[in-house]
Protein backbone atom coordinates (compact mmCIF):
# COMPACT_ATOMS: atom_id res chain seq x y z
CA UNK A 1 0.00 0.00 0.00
CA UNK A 2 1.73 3.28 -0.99
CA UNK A 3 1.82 6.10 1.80
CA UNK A 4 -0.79 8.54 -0.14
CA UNK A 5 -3.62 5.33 -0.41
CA UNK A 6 -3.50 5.17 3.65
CA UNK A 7 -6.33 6.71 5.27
CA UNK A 8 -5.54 8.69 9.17
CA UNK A 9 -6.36 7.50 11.84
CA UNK A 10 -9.32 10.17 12.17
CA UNK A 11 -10.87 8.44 9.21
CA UNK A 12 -10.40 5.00 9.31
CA UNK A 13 -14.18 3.70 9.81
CA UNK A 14 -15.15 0.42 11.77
CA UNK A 15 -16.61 -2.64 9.68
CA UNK A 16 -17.52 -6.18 11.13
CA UNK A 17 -16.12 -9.54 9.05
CA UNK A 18 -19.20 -11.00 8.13
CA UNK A 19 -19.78 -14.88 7.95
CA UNK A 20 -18.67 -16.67 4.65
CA UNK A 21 -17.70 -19.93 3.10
CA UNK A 22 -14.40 -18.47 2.68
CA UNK A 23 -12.39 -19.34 5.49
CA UNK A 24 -8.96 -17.66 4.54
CA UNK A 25 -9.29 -15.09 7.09
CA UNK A 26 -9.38 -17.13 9.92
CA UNK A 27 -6.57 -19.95 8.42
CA UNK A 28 -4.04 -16.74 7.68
CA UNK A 29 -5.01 -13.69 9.82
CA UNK A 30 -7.09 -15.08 12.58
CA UNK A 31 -9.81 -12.83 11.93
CA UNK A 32 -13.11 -14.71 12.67
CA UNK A 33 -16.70 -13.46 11.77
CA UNK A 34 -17.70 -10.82 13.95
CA UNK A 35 -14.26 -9.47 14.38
CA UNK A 36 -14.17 -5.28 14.66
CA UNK A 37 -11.41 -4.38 11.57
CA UNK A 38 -10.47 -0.66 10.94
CA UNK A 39 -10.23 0.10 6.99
CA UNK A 40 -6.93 2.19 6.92
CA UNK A 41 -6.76 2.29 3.30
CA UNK A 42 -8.70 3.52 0.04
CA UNK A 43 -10.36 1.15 -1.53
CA UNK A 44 -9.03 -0.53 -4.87
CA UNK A 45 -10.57 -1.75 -7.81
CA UNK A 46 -11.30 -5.34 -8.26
CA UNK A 47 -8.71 -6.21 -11.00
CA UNK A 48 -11.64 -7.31 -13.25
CA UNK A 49 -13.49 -9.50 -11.25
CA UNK A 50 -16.58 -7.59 -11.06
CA UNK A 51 -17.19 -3.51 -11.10
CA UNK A 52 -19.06 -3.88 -7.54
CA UNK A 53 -16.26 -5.61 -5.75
CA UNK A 54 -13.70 -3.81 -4.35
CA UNK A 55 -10.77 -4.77 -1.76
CA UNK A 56 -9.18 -2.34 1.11
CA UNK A 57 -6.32 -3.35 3.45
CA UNK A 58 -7.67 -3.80 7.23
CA UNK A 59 -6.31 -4.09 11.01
CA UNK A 60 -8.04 -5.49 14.16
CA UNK A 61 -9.76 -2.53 15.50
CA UNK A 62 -7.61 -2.68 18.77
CA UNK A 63 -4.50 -3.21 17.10
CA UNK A 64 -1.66 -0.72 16.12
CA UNK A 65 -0.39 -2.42 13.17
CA UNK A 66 -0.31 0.17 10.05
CA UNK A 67 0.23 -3.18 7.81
CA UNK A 68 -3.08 -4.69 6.94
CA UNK A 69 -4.40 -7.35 5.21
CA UNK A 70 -6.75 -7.56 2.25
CA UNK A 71 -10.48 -8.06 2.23
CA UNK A 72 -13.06 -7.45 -0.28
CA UNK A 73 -16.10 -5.53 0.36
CA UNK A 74 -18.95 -8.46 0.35
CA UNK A 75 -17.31 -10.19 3.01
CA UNK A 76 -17.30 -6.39 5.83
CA UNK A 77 -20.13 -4.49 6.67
CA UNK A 78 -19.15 -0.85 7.80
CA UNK A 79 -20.84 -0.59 10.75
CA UNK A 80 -22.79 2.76 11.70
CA UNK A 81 -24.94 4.69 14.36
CA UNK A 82 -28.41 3.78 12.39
CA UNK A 83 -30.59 0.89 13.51
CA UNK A 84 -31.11 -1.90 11.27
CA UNK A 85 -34.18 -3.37 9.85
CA UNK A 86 -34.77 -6.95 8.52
CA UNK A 87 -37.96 -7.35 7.37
């Protein structure tokens, strides 16, 4: 990730790994679903594999690390201060 692509601190929002048949993130980064990850970068294109899916680098919420790991957007939900709905 080059230097201008990372996002600071101040605006680095809160997602939640949601639950998927993918289970790379738990095998290489120990990230299981329901963990609280920070984006701290832009997010990227999807180097052809759809125009709606898109990949960011992300941290444990609690962690310091600046060096993230990929995810792509269908598998984080950015979590926010509205109530949700399912009906």
């Amino acid at each position: 990730m080059k230097e201008k692509e990372k996002l600071p601190p101040e605006e680095q929002p809160e997602y939640i790994l949601l639950e998927t048949k993918d289970k790379n993130y738990e095998k290489l980064f120990g990230w299981k679903p329901g963990t609280i990850l920070r984006r701290i970068s832009i997010w990227y294109g999807s180097n052809g594999c759809g125009r709606h899916l898109k990949q960011a680098y992300f941290v444990p919420a609690d962690s310091d690390n600046n060096y993230g790991h990929i995810a792509w957007n269908d598998h984080v939900k950015e979590i926010t201060d509205q109530l949700e709905l399912d009906i």
